[in-house]
N, C-alpha and C. Protein backbone atom coordinates (compact mmCIF):
# COMPACT_ATOMS: atom_id res chain seq x y z
N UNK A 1 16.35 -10.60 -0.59
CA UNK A 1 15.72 -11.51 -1.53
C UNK A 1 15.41 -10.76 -2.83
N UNK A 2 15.48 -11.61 -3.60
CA UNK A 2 15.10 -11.05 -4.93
C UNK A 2 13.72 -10.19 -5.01
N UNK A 3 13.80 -8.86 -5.79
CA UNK A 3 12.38 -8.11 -5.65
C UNK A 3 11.79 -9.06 -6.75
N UNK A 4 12.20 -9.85 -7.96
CA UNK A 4 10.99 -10.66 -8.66
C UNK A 4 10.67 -11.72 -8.01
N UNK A 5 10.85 -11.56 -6.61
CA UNK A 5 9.72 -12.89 -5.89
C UNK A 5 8.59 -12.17 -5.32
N UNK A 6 8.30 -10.93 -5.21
CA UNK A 6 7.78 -10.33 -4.03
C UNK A 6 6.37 -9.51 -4.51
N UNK A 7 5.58 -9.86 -4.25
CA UNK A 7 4.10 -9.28 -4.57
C UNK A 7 3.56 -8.18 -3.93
N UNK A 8 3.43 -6.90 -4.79
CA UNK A 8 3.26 -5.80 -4.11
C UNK A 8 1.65 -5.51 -4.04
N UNK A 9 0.46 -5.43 -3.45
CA UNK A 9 -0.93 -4.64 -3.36
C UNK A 9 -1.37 -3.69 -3.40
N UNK A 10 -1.39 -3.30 -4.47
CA UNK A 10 -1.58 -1.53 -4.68
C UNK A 10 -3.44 -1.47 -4.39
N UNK A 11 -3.84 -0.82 -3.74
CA UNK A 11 -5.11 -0.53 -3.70
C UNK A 11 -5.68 1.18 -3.78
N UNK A 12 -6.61 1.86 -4.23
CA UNK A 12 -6.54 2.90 -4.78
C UNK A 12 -7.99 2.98 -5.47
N UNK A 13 -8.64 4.27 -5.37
CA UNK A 13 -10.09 3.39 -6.06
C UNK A 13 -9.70 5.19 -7.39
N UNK A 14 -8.39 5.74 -7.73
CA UNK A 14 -8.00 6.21 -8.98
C UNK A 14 -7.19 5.13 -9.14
N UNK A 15 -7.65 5.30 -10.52
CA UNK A 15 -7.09 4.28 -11.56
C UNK A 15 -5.72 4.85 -12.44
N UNK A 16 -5.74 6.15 -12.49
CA UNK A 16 -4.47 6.26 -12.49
C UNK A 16 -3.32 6.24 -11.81
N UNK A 17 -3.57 6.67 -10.52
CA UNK A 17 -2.35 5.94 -9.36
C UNK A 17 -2.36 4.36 -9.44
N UNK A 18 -3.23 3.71 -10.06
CA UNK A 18 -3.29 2.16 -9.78
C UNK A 18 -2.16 1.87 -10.82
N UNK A 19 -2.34 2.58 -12.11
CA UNK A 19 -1.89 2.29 -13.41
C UNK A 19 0.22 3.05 -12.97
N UNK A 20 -0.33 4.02 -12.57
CA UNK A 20 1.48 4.79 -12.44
C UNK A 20 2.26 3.72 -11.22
N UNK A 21 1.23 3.36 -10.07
CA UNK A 21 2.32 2.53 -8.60
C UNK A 21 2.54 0.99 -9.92
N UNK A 22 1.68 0.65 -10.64
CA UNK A 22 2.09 -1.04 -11.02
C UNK A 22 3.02 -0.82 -12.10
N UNK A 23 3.13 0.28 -13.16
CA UNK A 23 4.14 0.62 -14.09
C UNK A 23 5.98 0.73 -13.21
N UNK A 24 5.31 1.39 -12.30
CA UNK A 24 6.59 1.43 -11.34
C UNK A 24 7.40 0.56 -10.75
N UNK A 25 6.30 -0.21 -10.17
CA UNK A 25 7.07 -1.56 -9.15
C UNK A 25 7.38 -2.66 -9.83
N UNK A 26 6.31 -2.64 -11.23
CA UNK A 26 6.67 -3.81 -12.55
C UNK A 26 7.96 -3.70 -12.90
N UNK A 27 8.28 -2.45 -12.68
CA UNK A 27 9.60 -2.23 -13.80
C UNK A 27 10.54 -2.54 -13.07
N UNK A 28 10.37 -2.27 -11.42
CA UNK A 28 11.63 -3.08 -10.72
C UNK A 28 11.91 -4.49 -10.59
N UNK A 29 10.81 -4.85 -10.93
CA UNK A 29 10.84 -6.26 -10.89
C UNK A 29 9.94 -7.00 -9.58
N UNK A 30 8.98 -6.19 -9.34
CA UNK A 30 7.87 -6.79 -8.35
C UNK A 30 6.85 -6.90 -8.92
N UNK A 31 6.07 -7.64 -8.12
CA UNK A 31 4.87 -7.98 -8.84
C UNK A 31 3.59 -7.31 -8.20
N UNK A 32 2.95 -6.46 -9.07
CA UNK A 32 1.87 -5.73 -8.90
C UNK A 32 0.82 -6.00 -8.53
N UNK A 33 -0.24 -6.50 -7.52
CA UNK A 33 -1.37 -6.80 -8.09
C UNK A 33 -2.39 -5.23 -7.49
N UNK A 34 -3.30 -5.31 -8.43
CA UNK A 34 -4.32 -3.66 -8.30
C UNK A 34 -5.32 -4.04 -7.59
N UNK A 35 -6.18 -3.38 -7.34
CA UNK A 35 -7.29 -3.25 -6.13
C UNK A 35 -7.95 -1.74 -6.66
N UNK A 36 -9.26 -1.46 -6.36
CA UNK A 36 -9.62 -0.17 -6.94
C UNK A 36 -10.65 -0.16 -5.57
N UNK A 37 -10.49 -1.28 -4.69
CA UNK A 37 -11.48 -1.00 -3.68
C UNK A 37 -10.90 -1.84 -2.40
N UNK A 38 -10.90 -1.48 -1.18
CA UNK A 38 -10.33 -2.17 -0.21
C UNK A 38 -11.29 -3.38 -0.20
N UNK A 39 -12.47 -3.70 -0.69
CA UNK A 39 -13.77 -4.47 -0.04
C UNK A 39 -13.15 -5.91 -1.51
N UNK A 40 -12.50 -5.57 -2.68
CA UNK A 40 -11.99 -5.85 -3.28
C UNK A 40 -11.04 -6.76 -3.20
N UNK A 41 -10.15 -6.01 -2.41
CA UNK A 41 -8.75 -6.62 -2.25
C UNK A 41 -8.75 -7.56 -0.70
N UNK A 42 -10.12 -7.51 -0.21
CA UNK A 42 -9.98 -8.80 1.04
C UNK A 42 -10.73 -9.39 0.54
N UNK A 43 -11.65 -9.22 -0.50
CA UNK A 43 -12.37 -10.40 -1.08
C UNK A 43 -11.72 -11.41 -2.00
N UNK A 44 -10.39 -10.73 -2.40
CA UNK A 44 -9.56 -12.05 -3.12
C UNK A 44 -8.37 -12.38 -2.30
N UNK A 45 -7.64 -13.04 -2.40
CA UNK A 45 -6.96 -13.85 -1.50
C UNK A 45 -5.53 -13.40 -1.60
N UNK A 46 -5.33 -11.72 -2.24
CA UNK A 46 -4.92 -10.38 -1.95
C UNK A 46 -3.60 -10.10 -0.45
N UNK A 47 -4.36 -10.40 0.42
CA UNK A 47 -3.62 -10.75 1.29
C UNK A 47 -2.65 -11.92 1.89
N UNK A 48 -3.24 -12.90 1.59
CA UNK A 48 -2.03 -14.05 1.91
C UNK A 48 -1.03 -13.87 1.14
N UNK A 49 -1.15 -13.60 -0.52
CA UNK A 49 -0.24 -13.16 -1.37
C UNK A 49 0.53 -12.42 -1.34
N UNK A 50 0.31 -11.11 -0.67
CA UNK A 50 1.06 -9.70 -1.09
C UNK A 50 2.24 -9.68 0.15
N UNK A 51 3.68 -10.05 -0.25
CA UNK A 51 4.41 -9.05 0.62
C UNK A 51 4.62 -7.81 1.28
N UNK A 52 3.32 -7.04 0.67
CA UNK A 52 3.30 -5.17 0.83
C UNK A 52 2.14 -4.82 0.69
N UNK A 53 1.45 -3.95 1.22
CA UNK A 53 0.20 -3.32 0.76
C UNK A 53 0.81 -1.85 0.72
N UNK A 54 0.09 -1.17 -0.07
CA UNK A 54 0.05 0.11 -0.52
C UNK A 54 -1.31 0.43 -0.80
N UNK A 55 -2.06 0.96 0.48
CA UNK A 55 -3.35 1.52 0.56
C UNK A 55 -3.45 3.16 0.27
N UNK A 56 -4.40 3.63 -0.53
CA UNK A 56 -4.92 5.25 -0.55
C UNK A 56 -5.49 5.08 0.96
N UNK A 57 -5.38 6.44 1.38
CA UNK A 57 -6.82 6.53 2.62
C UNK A 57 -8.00 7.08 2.31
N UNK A 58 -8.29 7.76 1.39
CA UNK A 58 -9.20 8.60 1.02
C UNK A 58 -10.42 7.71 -0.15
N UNK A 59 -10.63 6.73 0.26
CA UNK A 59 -11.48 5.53 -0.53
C UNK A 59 -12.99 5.85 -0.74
N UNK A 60 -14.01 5.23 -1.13
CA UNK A 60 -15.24 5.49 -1.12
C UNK A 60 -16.17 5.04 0.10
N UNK A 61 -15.83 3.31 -0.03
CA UNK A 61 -16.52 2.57 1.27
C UNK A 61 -15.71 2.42 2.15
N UNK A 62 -14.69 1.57 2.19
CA UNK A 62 -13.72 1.18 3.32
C UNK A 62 -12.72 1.69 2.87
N UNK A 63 -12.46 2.63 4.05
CA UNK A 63 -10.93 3.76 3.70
C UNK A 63 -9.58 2.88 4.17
N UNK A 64 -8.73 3.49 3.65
CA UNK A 64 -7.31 3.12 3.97
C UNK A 64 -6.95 2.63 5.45
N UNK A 65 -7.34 3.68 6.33
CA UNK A 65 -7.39 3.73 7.61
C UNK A 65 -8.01 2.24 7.91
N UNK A 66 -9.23 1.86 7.72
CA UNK A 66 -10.45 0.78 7.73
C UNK A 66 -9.45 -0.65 7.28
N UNK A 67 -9.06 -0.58 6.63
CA UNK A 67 -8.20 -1.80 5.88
C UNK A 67 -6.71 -1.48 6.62
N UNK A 68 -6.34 -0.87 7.31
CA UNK A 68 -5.08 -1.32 7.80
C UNK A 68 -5.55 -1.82 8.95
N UNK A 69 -7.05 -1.14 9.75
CA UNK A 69 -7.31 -1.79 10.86
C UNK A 69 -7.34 -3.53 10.96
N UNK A 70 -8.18 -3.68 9.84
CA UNK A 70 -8.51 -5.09 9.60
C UNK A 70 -7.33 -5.94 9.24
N UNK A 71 -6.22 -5.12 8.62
CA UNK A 71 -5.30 -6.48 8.32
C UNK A 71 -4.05 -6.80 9.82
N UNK A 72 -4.23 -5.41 10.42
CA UNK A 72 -3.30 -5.39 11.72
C UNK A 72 -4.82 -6.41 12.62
N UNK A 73 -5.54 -6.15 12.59
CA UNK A 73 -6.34 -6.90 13.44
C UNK A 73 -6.70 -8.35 13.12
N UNK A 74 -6.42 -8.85 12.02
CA UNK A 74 -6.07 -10.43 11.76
C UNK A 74 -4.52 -11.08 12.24
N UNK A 75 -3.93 -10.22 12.83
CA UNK A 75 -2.99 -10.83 12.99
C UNK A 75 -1.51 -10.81 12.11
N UNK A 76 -1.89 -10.08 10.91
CA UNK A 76 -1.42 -10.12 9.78
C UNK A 76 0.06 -9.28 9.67
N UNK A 77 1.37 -10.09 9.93
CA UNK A 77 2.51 -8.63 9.75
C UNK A 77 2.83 -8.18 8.48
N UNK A 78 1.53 -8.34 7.53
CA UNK A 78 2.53 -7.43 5.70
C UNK A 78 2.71 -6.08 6.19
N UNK A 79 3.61 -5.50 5.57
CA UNK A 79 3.72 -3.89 5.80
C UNK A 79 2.54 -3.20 5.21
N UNK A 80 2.18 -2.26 5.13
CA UNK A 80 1.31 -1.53 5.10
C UNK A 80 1.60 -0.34 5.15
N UNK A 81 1.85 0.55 3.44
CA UNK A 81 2.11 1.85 3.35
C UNK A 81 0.64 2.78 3.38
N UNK A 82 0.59 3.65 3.94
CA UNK A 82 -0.04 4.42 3.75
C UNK A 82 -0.22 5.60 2.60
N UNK A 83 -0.89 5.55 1.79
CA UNK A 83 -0.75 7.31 0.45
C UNK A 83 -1.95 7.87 0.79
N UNK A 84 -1.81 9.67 0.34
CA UNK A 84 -2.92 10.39 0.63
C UNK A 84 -2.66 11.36 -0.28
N UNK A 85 -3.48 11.98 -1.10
CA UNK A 85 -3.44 13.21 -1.35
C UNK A 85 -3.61 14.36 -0.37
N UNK A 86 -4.09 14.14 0.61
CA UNK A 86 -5.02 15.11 1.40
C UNK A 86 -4.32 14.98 2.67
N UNK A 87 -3.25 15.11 2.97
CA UNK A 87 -2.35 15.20 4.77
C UNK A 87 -2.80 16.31 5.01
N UNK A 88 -2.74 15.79 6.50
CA UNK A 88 -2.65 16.98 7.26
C UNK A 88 -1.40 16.83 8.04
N UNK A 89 -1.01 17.87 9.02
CA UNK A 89 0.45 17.97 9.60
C UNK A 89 0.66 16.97 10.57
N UNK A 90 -0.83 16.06 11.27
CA UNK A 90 -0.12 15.44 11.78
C UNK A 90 -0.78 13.51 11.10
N UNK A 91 -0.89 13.82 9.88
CA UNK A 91 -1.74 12.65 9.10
C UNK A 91 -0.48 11.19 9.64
N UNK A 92 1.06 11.77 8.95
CA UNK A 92 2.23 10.83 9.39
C UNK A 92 2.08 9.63 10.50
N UNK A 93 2.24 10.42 11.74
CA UNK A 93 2.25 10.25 13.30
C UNK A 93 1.06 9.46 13.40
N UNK A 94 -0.09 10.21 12.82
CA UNK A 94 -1.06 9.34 13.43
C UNK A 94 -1.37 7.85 12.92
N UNK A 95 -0.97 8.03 11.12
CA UNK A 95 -1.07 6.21 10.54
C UNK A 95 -0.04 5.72 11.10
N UNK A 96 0.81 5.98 11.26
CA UNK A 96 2.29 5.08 11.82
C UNK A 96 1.64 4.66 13.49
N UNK A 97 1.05 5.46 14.20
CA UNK A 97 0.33 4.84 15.15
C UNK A 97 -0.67 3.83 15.17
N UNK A 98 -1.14 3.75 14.41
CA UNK A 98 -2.27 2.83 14.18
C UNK A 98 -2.04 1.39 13.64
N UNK A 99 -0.18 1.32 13.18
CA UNK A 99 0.29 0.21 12.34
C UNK A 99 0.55 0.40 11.20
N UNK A 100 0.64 1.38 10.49
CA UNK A 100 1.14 1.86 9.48
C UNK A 100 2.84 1.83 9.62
N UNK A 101 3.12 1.12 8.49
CA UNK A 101 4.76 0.86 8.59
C UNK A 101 5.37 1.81 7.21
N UNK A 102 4.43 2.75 7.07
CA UNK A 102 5.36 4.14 6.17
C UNK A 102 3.98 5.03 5.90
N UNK A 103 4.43 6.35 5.13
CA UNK A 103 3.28 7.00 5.07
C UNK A 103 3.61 7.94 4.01
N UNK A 104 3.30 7.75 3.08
CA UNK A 104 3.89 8.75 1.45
C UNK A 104 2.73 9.32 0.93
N UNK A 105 3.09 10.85 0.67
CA UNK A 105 2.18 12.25 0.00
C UNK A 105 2.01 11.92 -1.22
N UNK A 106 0.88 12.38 -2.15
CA UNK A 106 0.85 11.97 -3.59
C UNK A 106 1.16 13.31 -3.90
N UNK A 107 1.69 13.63 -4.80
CA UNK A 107 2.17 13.15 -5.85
C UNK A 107 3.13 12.56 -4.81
N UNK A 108 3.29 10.32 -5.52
CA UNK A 108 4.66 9.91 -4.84
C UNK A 108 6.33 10.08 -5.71
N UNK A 109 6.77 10.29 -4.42
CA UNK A 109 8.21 10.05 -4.96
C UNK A 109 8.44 8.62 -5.31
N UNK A 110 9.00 8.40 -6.34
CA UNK A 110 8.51 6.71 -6.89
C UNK A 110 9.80 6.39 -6.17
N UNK A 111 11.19 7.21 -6.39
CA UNK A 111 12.49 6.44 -5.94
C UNK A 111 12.23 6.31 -4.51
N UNK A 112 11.99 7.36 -3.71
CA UNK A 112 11.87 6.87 -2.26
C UNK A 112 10.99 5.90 -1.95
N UNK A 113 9.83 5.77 -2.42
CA UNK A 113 8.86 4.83 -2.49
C UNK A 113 9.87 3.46 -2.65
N UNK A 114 10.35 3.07 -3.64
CA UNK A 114 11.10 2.08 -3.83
C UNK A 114 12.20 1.62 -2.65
N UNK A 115 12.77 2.70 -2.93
CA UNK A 115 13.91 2.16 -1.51
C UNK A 115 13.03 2.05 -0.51
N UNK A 116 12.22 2.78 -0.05
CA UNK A 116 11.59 2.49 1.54
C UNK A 116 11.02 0.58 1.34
N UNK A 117 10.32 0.42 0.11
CA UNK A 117 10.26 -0.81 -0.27
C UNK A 117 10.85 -1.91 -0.14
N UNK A 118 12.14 -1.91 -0.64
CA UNK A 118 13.27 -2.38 -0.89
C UNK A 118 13.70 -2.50 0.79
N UNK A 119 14.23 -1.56 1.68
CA UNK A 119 14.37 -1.83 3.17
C UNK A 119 13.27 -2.69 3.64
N UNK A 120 12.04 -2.54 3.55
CA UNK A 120 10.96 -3.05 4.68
C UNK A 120 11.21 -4.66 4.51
N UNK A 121 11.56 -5.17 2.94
CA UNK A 121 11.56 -6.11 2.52
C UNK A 121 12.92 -7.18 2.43
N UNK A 122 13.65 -6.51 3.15
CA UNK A 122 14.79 -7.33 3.01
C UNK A 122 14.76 -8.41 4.24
């Protein structure tokens, strides 16, 4: 399907990863919407919308981890990438266990980011 149908959820409580993931996915032709707080992005209607989430884990109130619980625990199949500055060796393994359907290091690789995108979504 066309990526200008497809609504991406960037959530992130830096505002410059908010500003670099929506410059990115804009330019492919998806549609961005930002979040600077997970408590944020379930308080607007964020989720029925978004084909994709792209959560930080490392948040203030409700971490990354916290918000994938809640959207795998509604029932909910959007994908759900995981980003971190801060991995550890086995950070991968363990979000992909939990329902995490990818798991990308910051600084991101924007092209792999994209294609992994681009697959989940076809």
């Amino acid at each position: 399907m066309d990526s200008r149908l497809r609504s991406i959820a960037v959530i992130d409580d830096d505002s410059r990863v908010l500003e670099s993931l929506q410059n990115l996915l804009t330019s492919c032709g998806y549609k961005a919407q930002t979040y600077s707080s997970a408590e944020l992005f379930l308080a607007s209607d964020g989720l029925s919308r978004s084909n994709c989430i792209i959560t930080d884990v490392g948040m203030r109130r409700m971490t990354g981890l916290e918000l994938l619980q809640r959207v795998r625990g509604s029932q909910c199949e959007t994908p759900v990438i995981i980003i971190t500055g801060k991995p550890s060796a086995k950070s991968e393994c363990f979000y992909l266990g939990k329902g995490a359907n990818g798991f990308f290091r910051k600084p991101i690789d924007g092209q792999a980011l994209l294609a992994f995108i681009d697959q989940l979504l076809i």
